[in-house]
C-alpha atoms as a PDB file:
ATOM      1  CA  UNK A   1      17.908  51.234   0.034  1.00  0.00           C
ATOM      2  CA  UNK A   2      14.645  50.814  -1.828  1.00  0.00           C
ATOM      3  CA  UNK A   3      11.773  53.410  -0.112  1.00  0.00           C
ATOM      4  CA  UNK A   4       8.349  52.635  -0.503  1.00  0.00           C
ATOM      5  CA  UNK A   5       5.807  54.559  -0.390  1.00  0.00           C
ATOM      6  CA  UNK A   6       4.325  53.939   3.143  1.00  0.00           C
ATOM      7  CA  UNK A   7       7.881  52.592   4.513  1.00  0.00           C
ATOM      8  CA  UNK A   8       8.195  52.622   7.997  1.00  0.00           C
ATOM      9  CA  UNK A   9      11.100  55.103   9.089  1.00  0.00           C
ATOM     10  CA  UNK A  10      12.764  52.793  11.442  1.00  0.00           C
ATOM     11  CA  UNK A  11      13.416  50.060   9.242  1.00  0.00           C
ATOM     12  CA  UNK A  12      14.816  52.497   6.985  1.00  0.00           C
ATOM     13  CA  UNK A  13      16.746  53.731   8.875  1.00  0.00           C
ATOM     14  CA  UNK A  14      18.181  50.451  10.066  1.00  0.00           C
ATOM     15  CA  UNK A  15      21.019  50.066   7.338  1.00  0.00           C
ATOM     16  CA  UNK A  16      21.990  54.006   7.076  1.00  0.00           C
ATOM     17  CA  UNK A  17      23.146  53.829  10.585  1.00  0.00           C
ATOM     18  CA  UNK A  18      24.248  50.459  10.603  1.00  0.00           C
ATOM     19  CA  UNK A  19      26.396  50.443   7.377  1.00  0.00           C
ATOM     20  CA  UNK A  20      27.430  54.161   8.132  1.00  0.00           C
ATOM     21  CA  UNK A  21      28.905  53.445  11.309  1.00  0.00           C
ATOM     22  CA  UNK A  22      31.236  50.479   9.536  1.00  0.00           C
ATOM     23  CA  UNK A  23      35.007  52.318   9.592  1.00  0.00           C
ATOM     24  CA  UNK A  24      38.278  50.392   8.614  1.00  0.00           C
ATOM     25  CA  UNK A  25      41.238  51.227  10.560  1.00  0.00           C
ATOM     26  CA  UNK A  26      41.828  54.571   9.138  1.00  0.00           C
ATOM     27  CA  UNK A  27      38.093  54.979   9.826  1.00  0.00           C
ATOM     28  CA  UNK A  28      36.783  55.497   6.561  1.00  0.00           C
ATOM     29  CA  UNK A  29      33.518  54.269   5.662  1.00  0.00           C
ATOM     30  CA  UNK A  30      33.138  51.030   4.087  1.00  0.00           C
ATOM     31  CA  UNK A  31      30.184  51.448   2.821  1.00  0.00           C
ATOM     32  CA  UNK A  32      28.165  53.853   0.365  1.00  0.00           C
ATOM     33  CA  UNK A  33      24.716  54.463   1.472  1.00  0.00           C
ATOM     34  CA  UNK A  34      22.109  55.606  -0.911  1.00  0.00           C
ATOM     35  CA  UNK A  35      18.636  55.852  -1.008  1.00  0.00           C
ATOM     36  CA  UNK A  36      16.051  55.674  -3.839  1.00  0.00           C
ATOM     37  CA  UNK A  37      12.576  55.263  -4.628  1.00  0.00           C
ATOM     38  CA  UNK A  38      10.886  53.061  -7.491  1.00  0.00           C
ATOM     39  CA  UNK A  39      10.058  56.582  -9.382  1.00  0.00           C
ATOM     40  CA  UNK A  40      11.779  59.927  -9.869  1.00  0.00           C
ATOM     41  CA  UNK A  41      13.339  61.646  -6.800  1.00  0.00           C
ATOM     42  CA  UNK A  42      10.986  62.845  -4.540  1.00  0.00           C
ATOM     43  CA  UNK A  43       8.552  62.631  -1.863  1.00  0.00           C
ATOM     44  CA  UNK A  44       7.974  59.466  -0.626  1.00  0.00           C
ATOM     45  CA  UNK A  45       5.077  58.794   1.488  1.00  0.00           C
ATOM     46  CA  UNK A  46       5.660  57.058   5.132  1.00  0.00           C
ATOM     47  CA  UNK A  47       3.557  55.492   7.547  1.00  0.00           C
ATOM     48  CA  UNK A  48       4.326  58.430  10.153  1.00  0.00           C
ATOM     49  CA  UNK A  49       3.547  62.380  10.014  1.00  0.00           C
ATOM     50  CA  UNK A  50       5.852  63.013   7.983  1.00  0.00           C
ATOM     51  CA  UNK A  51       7.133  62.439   4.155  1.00  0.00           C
ATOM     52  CA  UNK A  52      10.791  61.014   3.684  1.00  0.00           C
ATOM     53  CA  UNK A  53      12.514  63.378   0.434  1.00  0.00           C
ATOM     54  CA  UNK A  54      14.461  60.901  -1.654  1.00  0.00           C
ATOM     55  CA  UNK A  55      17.175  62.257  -4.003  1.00  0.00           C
ATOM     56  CA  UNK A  56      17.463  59.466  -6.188  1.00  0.00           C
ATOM     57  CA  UNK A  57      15.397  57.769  -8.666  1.00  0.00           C
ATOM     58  CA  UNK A  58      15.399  54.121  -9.674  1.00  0.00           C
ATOM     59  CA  UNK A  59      18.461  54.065 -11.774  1.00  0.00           C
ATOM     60  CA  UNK A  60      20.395  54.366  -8.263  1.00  0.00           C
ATOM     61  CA  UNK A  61      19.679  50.159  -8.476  1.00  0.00           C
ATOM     62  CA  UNK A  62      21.935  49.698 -11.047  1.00  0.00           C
ATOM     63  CA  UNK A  63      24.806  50.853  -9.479  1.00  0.00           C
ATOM     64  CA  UNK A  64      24.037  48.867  -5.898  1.00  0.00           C
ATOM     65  CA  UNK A  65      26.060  45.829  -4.802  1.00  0.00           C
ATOM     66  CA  UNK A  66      23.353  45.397  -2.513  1.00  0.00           C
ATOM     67  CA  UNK A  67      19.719  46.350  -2.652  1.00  0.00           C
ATOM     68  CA  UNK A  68      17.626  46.453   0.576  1.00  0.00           C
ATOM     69  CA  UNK A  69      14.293  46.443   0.969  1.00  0.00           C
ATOM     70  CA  UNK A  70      12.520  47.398   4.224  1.00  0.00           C
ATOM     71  CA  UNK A  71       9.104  46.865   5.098  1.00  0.00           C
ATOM     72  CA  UNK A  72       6.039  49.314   4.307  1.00  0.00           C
ATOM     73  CA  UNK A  73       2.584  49.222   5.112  1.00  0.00           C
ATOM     74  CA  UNK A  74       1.023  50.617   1.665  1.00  0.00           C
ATOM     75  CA  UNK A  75       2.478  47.109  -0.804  1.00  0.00           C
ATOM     76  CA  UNK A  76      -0.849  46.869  -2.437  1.00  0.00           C
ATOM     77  CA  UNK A  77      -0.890  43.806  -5.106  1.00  0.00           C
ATOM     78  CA  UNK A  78       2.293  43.051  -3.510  1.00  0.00           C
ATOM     79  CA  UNK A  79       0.763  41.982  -0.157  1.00  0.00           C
ATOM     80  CA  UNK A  80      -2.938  41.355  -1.648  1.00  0.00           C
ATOM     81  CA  UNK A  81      -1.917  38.876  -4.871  1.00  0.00           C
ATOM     82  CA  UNK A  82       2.027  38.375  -4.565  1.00  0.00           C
ATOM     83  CA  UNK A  83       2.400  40.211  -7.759  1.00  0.00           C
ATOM     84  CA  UNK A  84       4.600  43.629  -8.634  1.00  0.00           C
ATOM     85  CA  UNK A  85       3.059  46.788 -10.045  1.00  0.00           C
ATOM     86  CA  UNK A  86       4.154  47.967 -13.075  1.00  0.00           C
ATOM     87  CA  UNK A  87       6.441  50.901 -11.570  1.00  0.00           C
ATOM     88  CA  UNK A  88       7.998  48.426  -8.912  1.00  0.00           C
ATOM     89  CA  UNK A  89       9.128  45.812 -12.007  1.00  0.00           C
ATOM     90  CA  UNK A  90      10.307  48.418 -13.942  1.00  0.00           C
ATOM     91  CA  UNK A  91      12.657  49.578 -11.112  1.00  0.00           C
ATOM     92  CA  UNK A  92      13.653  46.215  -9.834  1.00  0.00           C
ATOM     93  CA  UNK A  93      14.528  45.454 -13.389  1.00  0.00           C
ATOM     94  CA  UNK A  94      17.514  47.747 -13.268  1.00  0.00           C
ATOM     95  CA  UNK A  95      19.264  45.657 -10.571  1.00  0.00           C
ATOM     96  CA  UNK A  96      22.228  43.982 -11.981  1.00  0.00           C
ATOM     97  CA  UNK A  97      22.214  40.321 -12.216  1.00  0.00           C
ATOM     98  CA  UNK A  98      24.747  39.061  -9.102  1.00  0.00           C
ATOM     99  CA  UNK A  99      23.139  41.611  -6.976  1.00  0.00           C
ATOM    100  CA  UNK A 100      23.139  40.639  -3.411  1.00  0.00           C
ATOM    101  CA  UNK A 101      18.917  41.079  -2.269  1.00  0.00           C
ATOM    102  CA  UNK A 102      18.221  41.942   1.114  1.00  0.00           C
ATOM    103  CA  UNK A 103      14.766  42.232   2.416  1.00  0.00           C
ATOM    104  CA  UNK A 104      13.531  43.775   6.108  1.00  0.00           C
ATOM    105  CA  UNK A 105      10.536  42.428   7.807  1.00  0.00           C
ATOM    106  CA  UNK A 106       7.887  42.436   5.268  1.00  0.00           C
ATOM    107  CA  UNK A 107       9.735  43.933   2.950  1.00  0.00           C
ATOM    108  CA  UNK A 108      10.447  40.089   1.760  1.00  0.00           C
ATOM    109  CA  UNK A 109       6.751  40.215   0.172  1.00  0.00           C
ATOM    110  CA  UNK A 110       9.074  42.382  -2.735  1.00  0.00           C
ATOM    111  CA  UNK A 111      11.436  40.161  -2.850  1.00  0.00           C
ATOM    112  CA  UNK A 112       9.095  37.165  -3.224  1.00  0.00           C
ATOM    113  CA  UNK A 113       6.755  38.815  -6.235  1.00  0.00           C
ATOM    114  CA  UNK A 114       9.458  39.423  -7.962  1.00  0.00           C
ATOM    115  CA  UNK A 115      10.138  35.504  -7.704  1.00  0.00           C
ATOM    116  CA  UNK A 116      13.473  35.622  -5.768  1.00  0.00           C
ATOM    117  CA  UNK A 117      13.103  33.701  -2.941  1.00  0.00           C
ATOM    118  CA  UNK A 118      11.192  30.637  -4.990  1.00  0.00           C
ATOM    119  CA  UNK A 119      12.404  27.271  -3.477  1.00  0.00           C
ATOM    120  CA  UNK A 120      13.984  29.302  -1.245  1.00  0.00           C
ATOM    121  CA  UNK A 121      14.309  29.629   2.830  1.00  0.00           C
ATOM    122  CA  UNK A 122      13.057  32.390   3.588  1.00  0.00           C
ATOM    123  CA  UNK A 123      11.456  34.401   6.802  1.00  0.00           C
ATOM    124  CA  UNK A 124       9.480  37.531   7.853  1.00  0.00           C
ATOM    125  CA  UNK A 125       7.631  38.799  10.682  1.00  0.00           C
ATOM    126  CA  UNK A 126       6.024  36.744  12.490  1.00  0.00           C
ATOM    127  CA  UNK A 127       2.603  38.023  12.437  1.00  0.00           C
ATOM    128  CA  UNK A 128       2.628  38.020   8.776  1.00  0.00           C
ATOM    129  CA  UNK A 129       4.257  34.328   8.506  1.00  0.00           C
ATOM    130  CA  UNK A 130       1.325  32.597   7.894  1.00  0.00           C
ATOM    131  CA  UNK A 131       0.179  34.636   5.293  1.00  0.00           C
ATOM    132  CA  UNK A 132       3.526  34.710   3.692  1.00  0.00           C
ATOM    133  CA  UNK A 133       3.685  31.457   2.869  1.00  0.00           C
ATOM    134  CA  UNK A 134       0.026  31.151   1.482  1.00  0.00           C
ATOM    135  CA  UNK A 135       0.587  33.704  -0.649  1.00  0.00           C
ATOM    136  CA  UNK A 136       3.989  32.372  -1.926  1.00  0.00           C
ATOM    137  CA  UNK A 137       4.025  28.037  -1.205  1.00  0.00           C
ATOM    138  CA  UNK A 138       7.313  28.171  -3.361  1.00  0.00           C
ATOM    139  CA  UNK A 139       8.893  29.363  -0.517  1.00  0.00           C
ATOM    140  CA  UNK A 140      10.343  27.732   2.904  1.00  0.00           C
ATOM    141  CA  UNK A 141       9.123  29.945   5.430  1.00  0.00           C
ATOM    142  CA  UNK A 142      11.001  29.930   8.658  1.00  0.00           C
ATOM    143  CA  UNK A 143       9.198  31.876  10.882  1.00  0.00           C
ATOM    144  CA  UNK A 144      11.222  30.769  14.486  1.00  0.00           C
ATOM    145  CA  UNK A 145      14.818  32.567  13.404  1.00  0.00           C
ATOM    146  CA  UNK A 146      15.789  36.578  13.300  1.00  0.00           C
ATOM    147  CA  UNK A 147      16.980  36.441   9.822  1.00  0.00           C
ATOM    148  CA  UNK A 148      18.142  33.899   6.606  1.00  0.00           C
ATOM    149  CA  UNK A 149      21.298  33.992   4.742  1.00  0.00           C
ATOM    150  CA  UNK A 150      21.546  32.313   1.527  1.00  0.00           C
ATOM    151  CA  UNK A 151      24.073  33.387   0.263  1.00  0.00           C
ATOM    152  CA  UNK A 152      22.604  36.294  -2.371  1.00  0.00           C
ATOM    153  CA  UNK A 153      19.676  37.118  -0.501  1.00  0.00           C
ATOM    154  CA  UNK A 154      18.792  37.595   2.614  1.00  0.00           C
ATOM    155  CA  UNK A 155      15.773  38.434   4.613  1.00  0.00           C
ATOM    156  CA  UNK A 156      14.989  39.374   8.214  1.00  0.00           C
ATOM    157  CA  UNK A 157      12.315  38.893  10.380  1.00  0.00           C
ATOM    158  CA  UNK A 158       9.824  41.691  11.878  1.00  0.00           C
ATOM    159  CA  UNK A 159      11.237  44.807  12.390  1.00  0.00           C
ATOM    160  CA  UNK A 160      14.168  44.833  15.481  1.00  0.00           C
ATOM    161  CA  UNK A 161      15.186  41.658  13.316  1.00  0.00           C
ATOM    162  CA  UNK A 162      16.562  43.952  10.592  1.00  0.00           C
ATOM    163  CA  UNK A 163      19.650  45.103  12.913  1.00  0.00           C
ATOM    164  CA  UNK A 164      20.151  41.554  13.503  1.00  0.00           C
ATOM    165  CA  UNK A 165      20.764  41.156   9.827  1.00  0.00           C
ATOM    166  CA  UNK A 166      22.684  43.906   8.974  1.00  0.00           C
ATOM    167  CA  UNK A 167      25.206  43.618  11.856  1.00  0.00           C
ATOM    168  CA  UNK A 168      25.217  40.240  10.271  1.00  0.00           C
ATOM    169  CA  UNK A 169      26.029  41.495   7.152  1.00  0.00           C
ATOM    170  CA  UNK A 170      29.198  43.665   7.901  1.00  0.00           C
ATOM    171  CA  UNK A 171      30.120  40.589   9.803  1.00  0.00           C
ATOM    172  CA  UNK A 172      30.193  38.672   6.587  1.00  0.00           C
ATOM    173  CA  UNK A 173      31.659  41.143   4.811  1.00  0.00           C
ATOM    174  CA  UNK A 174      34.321  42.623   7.315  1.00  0.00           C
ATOM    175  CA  UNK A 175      34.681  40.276  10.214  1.00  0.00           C
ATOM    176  CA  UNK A 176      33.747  40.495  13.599  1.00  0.00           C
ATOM    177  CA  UNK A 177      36.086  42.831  14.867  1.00  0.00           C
ATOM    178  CA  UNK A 178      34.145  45.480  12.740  1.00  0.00           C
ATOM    179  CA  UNK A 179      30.940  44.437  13.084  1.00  0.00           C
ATOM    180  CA  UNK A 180      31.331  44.074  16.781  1.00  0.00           C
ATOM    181  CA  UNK A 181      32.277  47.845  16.661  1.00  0.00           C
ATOM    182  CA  UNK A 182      29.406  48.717  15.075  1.00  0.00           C
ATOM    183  CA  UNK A 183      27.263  47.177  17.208  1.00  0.00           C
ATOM    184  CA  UNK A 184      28.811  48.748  20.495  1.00  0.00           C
ATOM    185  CA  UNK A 185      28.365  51.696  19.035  1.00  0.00           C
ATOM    186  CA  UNK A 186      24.879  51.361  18.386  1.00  0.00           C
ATOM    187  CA  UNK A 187      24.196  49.789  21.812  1.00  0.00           C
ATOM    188  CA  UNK A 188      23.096  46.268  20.137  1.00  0.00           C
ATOM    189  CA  UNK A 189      24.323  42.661  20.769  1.00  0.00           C
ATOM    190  CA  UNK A 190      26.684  41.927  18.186  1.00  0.00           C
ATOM    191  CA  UNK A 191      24.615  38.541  18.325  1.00  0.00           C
ATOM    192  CA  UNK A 192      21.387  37.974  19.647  1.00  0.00           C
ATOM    193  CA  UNK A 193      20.379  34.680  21.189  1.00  0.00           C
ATOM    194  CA  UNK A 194      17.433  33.156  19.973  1.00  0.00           C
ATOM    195  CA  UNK A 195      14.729  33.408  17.324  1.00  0.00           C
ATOM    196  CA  UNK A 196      11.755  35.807  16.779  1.00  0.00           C
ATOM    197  CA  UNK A 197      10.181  32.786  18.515  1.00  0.00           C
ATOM    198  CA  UNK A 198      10.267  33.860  21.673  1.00  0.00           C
ATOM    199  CA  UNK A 199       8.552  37.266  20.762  1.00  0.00           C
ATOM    200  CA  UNK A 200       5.060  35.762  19.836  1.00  0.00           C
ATOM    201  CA  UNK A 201       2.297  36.625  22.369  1.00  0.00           C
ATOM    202  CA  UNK A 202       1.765  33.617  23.927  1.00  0.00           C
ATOM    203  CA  UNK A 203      -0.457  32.521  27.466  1.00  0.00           C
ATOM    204  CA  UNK A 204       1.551  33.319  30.229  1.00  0.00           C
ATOM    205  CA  UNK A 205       3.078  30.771  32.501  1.00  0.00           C
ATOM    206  CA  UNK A 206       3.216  30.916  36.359  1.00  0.00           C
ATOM    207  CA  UNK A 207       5.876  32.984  37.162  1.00  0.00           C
ATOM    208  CA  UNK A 208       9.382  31.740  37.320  1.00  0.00           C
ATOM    209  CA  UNK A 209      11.830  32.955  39.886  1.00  0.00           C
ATOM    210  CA  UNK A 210      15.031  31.019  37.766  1.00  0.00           C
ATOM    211  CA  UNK A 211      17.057  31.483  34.705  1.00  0.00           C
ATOM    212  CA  UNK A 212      19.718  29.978  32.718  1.00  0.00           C
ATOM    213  CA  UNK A 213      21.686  33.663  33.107  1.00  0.00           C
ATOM    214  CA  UNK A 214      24.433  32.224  35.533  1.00  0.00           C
ATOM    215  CA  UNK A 215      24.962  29.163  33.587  1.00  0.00           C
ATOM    216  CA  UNK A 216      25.813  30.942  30.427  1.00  0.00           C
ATOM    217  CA  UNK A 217      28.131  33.294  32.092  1.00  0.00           C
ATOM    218  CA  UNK A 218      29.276  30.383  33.605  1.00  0.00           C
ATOM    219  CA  UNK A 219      30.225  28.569  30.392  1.00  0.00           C
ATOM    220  CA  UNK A 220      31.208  31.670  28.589  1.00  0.00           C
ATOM    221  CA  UNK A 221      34.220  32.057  31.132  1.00  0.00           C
ATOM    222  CA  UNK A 222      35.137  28.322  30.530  1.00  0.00           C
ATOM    223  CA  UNK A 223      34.820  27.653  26.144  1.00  0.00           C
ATOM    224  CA  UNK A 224      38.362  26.511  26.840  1.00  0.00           C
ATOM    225  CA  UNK A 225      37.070  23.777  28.659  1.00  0.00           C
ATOM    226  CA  UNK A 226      34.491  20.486  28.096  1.00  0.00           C
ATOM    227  CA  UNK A 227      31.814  21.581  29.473  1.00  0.00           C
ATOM    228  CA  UNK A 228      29.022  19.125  30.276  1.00  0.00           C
ATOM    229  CA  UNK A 229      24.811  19.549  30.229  1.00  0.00           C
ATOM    230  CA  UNK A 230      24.869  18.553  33.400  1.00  0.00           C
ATOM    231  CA  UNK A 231      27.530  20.635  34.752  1.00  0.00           C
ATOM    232  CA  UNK A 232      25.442  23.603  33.330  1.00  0.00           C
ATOM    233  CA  UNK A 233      22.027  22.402  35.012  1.00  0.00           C
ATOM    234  CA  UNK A 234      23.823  22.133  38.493  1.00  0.00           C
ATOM    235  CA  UNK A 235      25.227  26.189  38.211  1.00  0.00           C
ATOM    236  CA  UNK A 236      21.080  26.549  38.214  1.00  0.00           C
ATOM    237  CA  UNK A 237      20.519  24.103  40.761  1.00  0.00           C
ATOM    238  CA  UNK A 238      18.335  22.871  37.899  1.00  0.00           C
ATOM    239  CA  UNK A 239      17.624  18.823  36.815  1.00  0.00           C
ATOM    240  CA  UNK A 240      18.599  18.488  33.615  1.00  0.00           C
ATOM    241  CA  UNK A 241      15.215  18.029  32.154  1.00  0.00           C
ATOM    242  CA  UNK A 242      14.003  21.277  33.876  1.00  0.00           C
ATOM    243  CA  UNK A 243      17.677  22.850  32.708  1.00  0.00           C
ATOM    244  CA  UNK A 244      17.192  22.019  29.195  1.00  0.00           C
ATOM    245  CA  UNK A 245      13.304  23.348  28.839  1.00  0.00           C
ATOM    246  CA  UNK A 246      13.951  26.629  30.557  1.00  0.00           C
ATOM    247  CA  UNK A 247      17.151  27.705  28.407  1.00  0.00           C
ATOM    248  CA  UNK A 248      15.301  27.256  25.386  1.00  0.00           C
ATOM    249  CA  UNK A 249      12.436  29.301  26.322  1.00  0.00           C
ATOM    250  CA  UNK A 250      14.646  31.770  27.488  1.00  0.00           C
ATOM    251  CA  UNK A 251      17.054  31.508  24.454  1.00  0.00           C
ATOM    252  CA  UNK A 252      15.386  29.930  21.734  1.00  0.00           C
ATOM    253  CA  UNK A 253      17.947  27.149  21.218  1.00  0.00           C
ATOM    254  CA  UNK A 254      19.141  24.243  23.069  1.00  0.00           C
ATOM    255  CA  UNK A 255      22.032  24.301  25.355  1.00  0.00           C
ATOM    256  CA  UNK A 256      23.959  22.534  22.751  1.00  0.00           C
ATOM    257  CA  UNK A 257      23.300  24.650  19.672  1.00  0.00           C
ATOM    258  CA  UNK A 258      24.210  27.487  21.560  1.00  0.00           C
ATOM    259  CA  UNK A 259      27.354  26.437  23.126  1.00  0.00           C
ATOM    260  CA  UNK A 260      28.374  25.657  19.303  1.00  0.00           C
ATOM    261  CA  UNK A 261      27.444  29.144  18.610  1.00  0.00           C
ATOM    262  CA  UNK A 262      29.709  30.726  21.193  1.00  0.00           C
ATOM    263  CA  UNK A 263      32.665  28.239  20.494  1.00  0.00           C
ATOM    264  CA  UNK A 264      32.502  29.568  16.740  1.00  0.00           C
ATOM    265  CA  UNK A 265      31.977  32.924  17.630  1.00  0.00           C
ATOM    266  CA  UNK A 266      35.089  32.876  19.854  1.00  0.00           C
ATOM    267  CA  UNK A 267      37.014  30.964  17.120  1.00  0.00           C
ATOM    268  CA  UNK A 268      36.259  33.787  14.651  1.00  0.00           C
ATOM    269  CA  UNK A 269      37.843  36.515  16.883  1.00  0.00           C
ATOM    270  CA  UNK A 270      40.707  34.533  17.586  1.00  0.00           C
ATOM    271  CA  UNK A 271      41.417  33.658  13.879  1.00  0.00           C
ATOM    272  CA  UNK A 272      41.111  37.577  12.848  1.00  0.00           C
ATOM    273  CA  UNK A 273      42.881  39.053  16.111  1.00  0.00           C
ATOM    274  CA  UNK A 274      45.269  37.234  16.838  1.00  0.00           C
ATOM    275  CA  UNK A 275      48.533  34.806  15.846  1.00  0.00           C
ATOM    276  CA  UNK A 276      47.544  31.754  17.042  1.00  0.00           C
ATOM    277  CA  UNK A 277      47.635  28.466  14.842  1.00  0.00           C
ATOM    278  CA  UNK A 278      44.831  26.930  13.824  1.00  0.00           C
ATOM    279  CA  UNK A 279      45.215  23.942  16.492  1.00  0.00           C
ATOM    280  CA  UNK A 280      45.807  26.944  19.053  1.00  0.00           C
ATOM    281  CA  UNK A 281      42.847  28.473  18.299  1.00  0.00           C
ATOM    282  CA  UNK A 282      40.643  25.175  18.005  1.00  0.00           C
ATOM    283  CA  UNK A 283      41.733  24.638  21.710  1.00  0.00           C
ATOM    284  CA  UNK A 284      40.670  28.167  23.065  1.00  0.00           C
ATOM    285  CA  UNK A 285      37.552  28.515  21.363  1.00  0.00           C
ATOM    286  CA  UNK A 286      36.344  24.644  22.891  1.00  0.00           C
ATOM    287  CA  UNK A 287      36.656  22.287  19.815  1.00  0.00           C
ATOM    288  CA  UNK A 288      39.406  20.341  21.085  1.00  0.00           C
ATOM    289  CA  UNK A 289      40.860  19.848  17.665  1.00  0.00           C
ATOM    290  CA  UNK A 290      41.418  21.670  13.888  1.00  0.00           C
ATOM    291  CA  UNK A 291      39.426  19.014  12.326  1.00  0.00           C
ATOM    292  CA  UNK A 292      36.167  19.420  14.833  1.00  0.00           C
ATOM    293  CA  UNK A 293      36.766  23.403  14.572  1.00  0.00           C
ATOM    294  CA  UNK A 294      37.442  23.164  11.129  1.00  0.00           C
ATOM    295  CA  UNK A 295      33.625  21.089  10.489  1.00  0.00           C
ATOM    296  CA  UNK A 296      31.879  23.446  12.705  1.00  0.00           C
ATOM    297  CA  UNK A 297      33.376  26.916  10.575  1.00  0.00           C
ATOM    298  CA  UNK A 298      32.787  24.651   7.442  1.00  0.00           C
ATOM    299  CA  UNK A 299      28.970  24.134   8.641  1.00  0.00           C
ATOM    300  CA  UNK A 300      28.293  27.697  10.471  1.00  0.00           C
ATOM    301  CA  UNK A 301      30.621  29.873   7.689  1.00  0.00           C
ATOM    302  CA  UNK A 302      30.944  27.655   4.688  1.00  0.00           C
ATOM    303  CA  UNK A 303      34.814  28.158   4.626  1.00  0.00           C
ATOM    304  CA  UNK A 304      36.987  26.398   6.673  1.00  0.00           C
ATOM    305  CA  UNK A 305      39.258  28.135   9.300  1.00  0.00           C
ATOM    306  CA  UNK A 306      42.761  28.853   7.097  1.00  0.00           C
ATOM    307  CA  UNK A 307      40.382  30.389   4.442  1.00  0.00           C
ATOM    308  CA  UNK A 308      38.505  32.714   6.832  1.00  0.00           C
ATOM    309  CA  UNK A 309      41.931  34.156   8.447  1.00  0.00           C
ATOM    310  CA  UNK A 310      43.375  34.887   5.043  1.00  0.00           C
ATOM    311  CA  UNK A 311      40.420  36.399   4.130  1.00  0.00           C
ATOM    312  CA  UNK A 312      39.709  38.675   6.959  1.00  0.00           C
ATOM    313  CA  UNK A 313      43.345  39.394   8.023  1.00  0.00           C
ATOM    314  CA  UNK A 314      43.803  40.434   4.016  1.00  0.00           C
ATOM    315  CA  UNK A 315      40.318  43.049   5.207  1.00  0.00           C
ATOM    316  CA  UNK A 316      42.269  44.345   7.857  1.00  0.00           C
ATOM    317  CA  UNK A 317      45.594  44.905   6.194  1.00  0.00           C
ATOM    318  CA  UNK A 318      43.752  46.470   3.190  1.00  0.00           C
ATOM    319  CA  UNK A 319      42.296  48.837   5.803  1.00  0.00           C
END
């Protein structure tokens, strides 16, 4: 963890409790922690009442598998011109080539002066979106979705966003079972619906009286099954049309993309937990088949379903 001066405590905060609460089975941690500033160990200013004391100095980044850096409100020539200062290069230079990059909120303006994220995807808080990608046009800026993974780094949209990412993160690197520990233990969805999307201020619409909630607990209960658009609408009493617009407002993604999210979601559990086959699990999870399961894990993942149960099961029996 990189503190700024003028970092905002809760996005600090955000990876020490959600990497610290990561246990294997014999519950120790998988994770090291640490926190350091871009100057000797110190005080380090925040944007509350109070000062955060950091133990470590910059050399801390040369040790780190992963650096993360959360947002803070005092960036200077980072936020003004898109360029480091001196002491912030000088730091950042210590991170090992390989390093995986992490960024929280606004803390991807860092990320981006120090020309990591060019011709990259790339998000941040919304509010700040815009501005973002003025500042740096080299960059895709996605400003609809909670967070971007590719592959060594990552950023996160506005604040909230950051748990979002780092639950994804131990999911990535220990599987869902863990990472849907830590997230019941931090009273957080181990997977949150949606973009930051449906967080921007926007006019407000004549108040509705329905929701998608019963079709979604609806299809949850039946992944097993083909479930049709239509079959969805009718649990709503809903046209299609109207069906269709009102789940992605509430959502943020169509009926569709979500249904593929689920289905892979459930197919990840299954391959970790349990000793199903592959064409066992490709029926429970909704894909009818290895080879459809196996495209979706390919597309969603990047590895295909025999890879991702020898990986994690080898987690678990390490633990």
């Amino acid at each position: 963890m990189l503190a700024l001066d003028g970092v905002i405590p809760f996005e600090l905060g955000i990876p020490q409790r959600i990497f610290g609460l990561a246990r294997d089975a014999e519950a120790r941690p998988l994770y090291e922690v640490v926190t350091c500033s871009a100057r000797p160990p110190g005080p380090v200013r925040s944007d509350a009442d109070f000062a955060i004391l950091v133990e470590h100095g910059p050399e801390a980044l040369a040790t780190a598998d992963t650096v993360v850096v959360p947002a803070s409100y005092e960036l200077g020539p980072v936020y003004e011109e898109g360029r480091l200062t001196d002491e912030l290069a000088a730091a950042l230079a210590r991170v090992r080539p390989g390093t995986r990059m992490v960024s929280i909120c606004t803390g991807g303006y860092v990320l981006a002066a120090a020309g990591l994220l060019d011709g990259r995807p790339a998000t941040t808080h919304w509010a700040s979106a815009a501005h973002f990608q003025e500042l740096f046009p080299r960059i895709r800026v996605d400003a609809d979705v909670l967070f971007i993974d590719d592959g060594d780094v990552l950023t996160s949209a506005g604040v909230a966003a950051g748990v979002d990412l780092c639950v994804h993160l131990v999911r990535r690197d220990h599987g869902t079972a863990v990472a849907n520990d830590v997230a019941r233990r931090t009273v957080v969805p181990p997977h949150r619906d949606g973009g930051q999307a449906q967080y921007i201020q926007r006019p407000v619409p004549e108040p509705q009286l329905a929701t998608t909630r019963v079709a979604r607990a609806w299809a949850l209960a039946r992944l097993d099954q083909p479930l049709q658009l239509r079959d969805m609408a009718a649990q709503e009493a809903m046209s299609v049309r109207t069906f269709t617009r009102r789940f992605r407002e509430e959502v943020g993604v169509s009926p569709g993309q979500w249904l593929t999210q689920q289905r892979v979601d459930r197919a990840r559990h299954l391959l970790e937990s349990s000793d199903l086959s592959v064409d066992q699990v490709a029926r429970e999870a909704g894909f009818g088949t290895a080879q459809s399961m196996r495209q979706h894990l390919q597309a969603a993942l990047g590895v295909t379903p025999t890879t991702y149960r020898r990986t994690f099961r080898a987690v678990a029996a390490a633990g």
